[in-house]
C-alpha atoms as a PDB file:
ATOM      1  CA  UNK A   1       6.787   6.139  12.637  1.00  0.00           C
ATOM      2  CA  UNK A   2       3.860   6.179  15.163  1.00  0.00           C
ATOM      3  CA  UNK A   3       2.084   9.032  12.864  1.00  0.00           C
ATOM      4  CA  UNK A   4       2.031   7.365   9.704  1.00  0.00           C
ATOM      5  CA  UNK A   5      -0.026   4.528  11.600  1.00  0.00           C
ATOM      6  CA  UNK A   6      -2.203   6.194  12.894  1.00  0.00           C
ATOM      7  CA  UNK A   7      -2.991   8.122   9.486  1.00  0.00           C
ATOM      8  CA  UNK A   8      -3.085   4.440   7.959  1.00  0.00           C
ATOM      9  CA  UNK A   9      -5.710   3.367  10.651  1.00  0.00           C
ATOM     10  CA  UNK A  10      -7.338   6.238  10.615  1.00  0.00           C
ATOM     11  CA  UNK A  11      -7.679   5.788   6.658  1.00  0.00           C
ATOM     12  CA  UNK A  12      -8.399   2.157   7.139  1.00  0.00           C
ATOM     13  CA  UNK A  13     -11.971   3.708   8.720  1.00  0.00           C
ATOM     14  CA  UNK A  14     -12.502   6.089   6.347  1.00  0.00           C
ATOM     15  CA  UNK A  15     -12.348   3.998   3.168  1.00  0.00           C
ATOM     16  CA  UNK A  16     -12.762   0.378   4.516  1.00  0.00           C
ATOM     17  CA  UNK A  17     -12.625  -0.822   1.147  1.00  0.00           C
ATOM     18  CA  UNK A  18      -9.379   0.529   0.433  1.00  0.00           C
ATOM     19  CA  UNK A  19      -6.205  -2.249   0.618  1.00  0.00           C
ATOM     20  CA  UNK A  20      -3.067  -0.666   2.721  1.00  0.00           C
ATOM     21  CA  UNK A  21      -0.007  -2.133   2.734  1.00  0.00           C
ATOM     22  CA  UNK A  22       2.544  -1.075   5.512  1.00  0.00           C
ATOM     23  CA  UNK A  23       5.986  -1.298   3.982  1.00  0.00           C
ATOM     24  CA  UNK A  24       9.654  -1.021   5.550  1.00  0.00           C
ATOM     25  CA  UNK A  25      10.592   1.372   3.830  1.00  0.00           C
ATOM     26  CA  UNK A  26      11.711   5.127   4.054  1.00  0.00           C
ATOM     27  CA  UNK A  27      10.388   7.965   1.486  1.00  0.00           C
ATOM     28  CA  UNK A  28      12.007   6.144  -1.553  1.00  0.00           C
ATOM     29  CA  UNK A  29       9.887   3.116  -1.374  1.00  0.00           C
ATOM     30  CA  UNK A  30      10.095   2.001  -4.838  1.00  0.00           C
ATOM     31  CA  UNK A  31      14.287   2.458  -4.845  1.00  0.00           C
ATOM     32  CA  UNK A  32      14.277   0.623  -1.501  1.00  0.00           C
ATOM     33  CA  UNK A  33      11.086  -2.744  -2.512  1.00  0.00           C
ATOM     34  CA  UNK A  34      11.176  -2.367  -6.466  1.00  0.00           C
ATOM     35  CA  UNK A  35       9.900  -5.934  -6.243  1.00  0.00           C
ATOM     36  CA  UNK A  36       7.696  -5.652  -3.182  1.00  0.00           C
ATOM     37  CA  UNK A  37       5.703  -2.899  -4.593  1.00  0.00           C
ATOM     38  CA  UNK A  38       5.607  -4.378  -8.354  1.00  0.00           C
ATOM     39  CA  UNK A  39       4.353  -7.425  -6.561  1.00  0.00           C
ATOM     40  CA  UNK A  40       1.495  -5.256  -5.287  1.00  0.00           C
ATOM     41  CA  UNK A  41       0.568  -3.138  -7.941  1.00  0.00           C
ATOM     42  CA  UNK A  42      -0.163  -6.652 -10.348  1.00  0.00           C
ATOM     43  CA  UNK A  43      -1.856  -7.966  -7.948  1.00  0.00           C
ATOM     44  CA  UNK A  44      -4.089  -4.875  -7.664  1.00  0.00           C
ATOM     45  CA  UNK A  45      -4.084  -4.494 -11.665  1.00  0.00           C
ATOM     46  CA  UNK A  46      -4.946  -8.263 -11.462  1.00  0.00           C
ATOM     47  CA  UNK A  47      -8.355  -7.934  -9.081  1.00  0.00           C
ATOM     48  CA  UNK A  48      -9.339  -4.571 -10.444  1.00  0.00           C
ATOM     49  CA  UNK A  49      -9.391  -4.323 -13.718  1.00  0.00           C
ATOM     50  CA  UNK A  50     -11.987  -6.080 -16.197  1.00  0.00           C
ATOM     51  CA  UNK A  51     -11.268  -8.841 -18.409  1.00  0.00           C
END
């Protein structure tokens, strides 16, 4: 687990725009937080799309 937060921080610094969530989750996120990451992605849609 320890590498994928260090690649988050080190994106985190690299695009410090960028909005990272940190999920528990394993490599089938969307089977394992359908909701969670629908949740997240209108959100997104919400604040980054026009109109």
């Amino acid at each position: 687990m320890w590498i994928y937060l260090a690649r988050t921080e080190a994106y985190r610094r690299d695009v410090p725009d960028a909005e990272v969530h940190l999920l528990d989750a394993g490599h089938f996120a969307p089977d394992e937080q359908p909701d969670r990451i629908a949740e997240l992605t209108r959100q997104f849609l919400r604040v980054s799309l026009p109109g």
